[in-house]
Protein backbone atom coordinates (compact mmCIF):
# COMPACT_ATOMS: atom_id res chain seq x y z
CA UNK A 1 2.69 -5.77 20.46
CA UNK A 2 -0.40 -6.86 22.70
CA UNK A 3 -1.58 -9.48 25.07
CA UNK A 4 -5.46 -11.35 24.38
CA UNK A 5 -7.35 -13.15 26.91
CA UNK A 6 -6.43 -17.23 26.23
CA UNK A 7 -8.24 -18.17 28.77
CA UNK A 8 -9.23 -17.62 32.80
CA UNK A 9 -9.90 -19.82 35.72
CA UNK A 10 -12.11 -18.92 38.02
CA UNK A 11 -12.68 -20.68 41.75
CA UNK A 12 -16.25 -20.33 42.92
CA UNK A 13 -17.75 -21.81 46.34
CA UNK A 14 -21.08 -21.44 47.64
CA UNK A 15 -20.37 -21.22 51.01
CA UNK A 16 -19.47 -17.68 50.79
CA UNK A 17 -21.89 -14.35 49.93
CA UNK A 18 -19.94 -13.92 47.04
CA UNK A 19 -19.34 -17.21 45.82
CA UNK A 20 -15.75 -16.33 45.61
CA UNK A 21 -12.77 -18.79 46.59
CA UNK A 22 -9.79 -16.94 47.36
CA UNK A 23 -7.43 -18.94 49.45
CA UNK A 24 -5.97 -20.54 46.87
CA UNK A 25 -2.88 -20.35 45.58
CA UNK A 26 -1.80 -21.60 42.20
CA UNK A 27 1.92 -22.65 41.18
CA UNK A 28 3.42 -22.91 37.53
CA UNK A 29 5.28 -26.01 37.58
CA UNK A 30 9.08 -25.79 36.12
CA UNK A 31 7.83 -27.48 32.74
CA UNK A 32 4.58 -25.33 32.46
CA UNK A 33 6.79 -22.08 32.66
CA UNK A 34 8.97 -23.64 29.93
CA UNK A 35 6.26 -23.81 27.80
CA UNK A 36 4.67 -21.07 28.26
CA UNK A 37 7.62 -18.90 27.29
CA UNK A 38 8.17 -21.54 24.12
CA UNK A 39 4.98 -19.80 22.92
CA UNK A 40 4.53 -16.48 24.62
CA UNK A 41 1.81 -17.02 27.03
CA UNK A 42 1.44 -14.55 30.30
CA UNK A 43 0.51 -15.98 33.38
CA UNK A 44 -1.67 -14.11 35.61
CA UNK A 45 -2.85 -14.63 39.32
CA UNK A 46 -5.40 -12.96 40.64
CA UNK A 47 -7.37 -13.30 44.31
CA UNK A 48 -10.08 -15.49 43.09
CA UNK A 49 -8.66 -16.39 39.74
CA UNK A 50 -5.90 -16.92 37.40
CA UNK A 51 -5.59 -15.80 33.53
CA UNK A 52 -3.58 -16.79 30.55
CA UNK A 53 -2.59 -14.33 27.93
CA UNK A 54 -1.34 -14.67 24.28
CA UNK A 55 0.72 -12.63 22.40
CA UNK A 56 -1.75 -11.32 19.36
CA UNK A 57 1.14 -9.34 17.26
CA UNK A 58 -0.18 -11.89 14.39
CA UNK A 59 -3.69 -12.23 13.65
CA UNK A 60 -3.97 -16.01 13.58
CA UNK A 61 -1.78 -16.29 16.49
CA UNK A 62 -4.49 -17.79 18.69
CA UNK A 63 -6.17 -20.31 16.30
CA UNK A 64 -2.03 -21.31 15.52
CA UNK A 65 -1.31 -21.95 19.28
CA UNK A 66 -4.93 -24.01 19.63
CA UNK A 67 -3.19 -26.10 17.00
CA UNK A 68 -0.60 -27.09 18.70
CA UNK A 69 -2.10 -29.40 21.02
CA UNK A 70 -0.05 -27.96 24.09
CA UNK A 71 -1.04 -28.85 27.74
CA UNK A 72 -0.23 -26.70 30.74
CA UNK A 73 -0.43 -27.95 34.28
CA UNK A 74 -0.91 -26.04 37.14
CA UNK A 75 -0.99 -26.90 41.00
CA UNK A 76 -3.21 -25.60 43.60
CA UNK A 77 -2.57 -24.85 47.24
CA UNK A 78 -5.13 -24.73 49.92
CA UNK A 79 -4.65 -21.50 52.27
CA UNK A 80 -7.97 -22.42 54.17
CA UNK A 81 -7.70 -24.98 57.27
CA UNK A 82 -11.19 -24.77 57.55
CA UNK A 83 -11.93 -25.78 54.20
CA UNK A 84 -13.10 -29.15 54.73
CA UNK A 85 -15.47 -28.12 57.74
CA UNK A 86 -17.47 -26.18 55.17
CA UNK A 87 -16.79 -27.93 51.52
CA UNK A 88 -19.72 -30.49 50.50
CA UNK A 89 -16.94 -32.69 49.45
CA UNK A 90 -16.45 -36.34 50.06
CA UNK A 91 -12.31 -36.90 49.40
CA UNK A 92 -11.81 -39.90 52.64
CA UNK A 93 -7.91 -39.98 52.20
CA UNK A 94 -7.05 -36.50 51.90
CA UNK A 95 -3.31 -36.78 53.23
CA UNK A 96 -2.91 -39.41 50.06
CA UNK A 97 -5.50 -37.78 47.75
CA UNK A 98 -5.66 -34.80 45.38
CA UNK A 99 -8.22 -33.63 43.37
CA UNK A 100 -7.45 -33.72 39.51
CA UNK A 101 -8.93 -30.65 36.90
CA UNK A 102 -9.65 -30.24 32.98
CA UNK A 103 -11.16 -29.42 29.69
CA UNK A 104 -11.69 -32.98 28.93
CA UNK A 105 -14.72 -33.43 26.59
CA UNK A 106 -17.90 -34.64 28.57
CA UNK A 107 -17.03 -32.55 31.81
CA UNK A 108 -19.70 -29.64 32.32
CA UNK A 109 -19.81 -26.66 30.77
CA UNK A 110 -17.79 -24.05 31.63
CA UNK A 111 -16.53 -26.20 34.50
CA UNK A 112 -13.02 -28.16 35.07
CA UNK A 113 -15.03 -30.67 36.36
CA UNK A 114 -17.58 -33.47 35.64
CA UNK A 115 -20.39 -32.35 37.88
CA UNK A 116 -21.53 -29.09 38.09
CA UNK A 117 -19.60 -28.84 41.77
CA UNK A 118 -16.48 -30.79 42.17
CA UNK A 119 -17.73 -34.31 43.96
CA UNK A 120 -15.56 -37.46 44.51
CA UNK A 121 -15.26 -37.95 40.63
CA UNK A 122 -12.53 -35.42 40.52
CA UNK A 123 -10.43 -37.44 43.76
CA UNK A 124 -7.20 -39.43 42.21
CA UNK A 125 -4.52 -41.23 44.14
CA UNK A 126 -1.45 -38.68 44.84
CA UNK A 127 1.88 -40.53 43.56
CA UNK A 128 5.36 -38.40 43.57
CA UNK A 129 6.89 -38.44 40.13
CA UNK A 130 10.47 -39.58 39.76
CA UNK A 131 11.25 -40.13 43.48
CA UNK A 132 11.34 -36.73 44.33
CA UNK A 133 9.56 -35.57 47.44
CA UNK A 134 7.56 -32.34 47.04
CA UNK A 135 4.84 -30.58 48.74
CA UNK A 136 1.35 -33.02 47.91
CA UNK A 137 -0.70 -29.97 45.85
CA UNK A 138 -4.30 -29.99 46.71
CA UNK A 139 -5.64 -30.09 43.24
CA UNK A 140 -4.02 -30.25 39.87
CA UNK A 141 -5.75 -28.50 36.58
CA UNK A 142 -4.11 -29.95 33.21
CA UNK A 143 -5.44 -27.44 30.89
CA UNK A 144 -5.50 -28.68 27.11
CA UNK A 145 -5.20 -25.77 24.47
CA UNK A 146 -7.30 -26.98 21.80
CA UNK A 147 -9.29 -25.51 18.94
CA UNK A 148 -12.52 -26.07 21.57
CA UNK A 149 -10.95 -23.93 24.56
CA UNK A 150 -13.24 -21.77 25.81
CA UNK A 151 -12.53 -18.23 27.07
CA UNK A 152 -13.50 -19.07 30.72
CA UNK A 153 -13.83 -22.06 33.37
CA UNK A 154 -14.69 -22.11 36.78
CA UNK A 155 -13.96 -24.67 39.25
CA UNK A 156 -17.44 -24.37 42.02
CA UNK A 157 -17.55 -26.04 45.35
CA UNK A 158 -20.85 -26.71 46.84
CA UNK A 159 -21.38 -25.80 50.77
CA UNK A 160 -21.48 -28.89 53.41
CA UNK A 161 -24.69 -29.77 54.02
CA UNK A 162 -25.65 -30.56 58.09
CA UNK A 163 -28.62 -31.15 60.74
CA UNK A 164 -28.18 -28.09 62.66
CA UNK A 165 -29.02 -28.65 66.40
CA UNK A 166 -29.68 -26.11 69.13
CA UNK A 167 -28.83 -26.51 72.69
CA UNK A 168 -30.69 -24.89 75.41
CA UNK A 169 -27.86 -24.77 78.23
CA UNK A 170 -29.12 -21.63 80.53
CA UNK A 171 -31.37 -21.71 83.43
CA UNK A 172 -33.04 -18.71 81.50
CA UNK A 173 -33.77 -20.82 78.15
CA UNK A 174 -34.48 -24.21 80.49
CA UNK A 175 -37.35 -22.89 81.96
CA UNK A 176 -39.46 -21.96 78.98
CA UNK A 177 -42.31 -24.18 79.31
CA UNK A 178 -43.16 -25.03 75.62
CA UNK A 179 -39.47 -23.96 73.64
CA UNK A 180 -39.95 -24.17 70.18
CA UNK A 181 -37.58 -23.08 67.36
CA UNK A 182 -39.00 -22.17 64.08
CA UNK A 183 -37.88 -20.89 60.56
CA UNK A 184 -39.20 -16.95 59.34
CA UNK A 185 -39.54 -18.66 55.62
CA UNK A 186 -41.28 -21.66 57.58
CA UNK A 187 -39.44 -24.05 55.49
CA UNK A 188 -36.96 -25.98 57.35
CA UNK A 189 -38.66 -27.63 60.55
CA UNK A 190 -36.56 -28.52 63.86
CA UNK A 191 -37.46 -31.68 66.32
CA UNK A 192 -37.71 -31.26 70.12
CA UNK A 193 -36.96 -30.10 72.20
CA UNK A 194 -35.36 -33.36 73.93
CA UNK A 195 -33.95 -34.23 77.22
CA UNK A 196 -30.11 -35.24 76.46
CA UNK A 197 -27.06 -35.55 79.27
CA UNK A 198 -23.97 -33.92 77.96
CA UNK A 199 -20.46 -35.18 77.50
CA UNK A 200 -19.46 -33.47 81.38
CA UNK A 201 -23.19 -34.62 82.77
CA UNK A 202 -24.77 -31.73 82.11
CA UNK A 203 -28.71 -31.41 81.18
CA UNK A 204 -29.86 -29.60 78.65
CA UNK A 205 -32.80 -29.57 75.75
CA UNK A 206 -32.39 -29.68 71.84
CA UNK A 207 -33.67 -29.05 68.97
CA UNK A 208 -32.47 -30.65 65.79
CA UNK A 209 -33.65 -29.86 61.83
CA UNK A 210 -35.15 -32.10 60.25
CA UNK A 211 -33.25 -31.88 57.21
CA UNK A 212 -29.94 -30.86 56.37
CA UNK A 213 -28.72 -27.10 55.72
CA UNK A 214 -26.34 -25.85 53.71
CA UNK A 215 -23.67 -23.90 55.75
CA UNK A 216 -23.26 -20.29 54.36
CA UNK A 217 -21.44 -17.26 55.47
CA UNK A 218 -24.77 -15.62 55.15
CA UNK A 219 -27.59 -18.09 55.92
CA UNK A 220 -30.49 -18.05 53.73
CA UNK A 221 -32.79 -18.73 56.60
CA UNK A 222 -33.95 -17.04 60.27
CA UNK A 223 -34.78 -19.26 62.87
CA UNK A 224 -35.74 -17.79 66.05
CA UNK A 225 -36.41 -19.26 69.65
CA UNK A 226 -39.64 -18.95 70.45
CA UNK A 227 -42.45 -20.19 73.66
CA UNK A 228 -45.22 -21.48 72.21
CA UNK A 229 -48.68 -21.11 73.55
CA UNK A 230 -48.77 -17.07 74.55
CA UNK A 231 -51.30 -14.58 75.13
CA UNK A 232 -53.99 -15.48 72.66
CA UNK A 233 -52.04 -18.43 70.94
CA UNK A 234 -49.20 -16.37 69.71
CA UNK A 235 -45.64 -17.49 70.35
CA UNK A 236 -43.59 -15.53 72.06
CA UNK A 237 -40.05 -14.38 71.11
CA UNK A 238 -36.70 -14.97 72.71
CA UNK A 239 -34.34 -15.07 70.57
CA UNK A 240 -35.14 -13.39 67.35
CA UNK A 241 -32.60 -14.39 65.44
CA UNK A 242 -30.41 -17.44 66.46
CA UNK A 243 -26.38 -18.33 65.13
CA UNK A 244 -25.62 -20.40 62.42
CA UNK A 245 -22.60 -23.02 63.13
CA UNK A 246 -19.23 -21.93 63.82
CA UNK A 247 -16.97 -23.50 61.04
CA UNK A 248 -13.63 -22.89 63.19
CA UNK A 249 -15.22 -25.76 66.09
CA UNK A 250 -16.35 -29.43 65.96
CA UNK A 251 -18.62 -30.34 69.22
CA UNK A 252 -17.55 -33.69 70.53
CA UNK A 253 -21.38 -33.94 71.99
CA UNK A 254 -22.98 -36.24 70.29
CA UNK A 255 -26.27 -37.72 71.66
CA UNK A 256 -28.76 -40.14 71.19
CA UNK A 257 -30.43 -40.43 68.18
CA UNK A 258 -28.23 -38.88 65.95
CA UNK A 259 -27.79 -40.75 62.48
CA UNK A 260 -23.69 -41.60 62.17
CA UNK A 261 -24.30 -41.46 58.16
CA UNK A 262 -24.67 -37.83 58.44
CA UNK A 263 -23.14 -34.32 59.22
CA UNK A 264 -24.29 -32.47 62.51
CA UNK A 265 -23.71 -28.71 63.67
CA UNK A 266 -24.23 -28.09 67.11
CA UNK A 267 -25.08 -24.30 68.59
CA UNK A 268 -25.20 -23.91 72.05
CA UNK A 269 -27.47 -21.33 73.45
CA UNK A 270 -26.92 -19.29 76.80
């Protein structure tokens, strides 16, 4: 007697260098368990995944259980706080909200999804069943074993996207006479610098991108803090490689000029 690979989950999100998700933790619900003893499935949890296992003492045994048109629900925990600050995911009423997986036909391949990330299609009203007050899961997969299951899935979140701004705050930084912040790959441009008063009255100068980034745990791009206008032309460097965001704050200092429809980080330089 042996156990097969049924089938694995695997949780995927762009925001970090491996693409791994790990803080999440999956529960077998009381009639999920049931059934999965019924039929001799294994249950497996692993950091960034979770596999099923069949019992393959018979040689048809998988193609039999595909047959049986049995569907096993899991729940999902979120272990991250921070999850939102980094997750390109637009779910408004997240207290009253979860996010709702499966093999349906017509979702992407390989995915428990729609979309090739999970977007707002996957959002569903959260209802407690029977009266009973539980714990709200963050997600729910209902995982159909059918002839068509495949031997993997993955469910992939994309990264937030923002307009990262830079703050000049020093005396040091405020007295460059032509600041200028600029991207090694020379793809992503920044604005400024401009004049803005601060939240406690504070002065200071910033520079904002022109187009959104994606936050990552390891950036894809160097921008550096230059002064424009050296010895020959050539910029000078200051800072050779600036921060990205810090996903653990939110800056209340918003300033003219920003655009309210979308996402700002804001790095303050010293």
């Amino acid at each position: 007697m042996g156990f097969d690979l049924l089938t694995e989950v695997y949780f995927r999100h762009r925001f970090f260098a491996d693409n791994c998700l790990r803080d999440i933790r999956v529960l077998v619900p009381q009639q999920t368990a049931t059934d999965m003893r019924r039929y001799g499935l294994l249950f497996r949890r692993l950091p960034d995944r979770f596999v099923l296992l069949y019992d393959n003492s018979k040689t048809d045994e998988r193609e039999q259980l595909l047959r049986e048109d049995l569907a096993l629900v899991f729940d999902l925990q979120l272990q991250d706080n921070l999850f939102y600050n980094y997750t390109g995911l637009q779910q408004s009423d997240i207290p009253n909200s979860i996010l709702l997986f499966g093999n349906k036909d017509g979702y992407a391949p390989g995915k428990l999804h729609k979309d090739d990330v999970v977007t707002a299609n996957q959002v569903a009203p959260f209802e407690h069943q029977g009266g009973i007050v539980s714990a709200k899961p963050f997600a729910r997969i209902v995982l159909s074993l059918t002839p068509g299951l495949s031997d993997r899935y993955e469910i992939s979140f994309a990264a937030r996207a923002t307009r990262w701004c830079y703050f000049l705050m020093s005396d040091n930084l405020a007295a460059l006479s032509e600041p200028a912040i600029i991207d090694t790959s020379n793809k992503i441009h920044f604005k400024g610098p401009q004049a803005v008063t601060l939240p406690d009255g504070a002065n200071a100068s910033v520079f904002v991108s022109e187009e959104a980034i994606a936050l990552a745990q390891r950036p894809l791009h160097t921008f550096q803090l230059v002064e424009a206008g050296g010895i020959g032309g050539l910029n000078r460097t200051i800072i050779s490689a600036l921060p990205s965001p810090d996903i653990q704050t939110i800056s209340a200092a918003g300033i003219p000029g920003y655009d309210r429809t979308q996402a700002y980080s804001e790095i303050f330089l010293y």
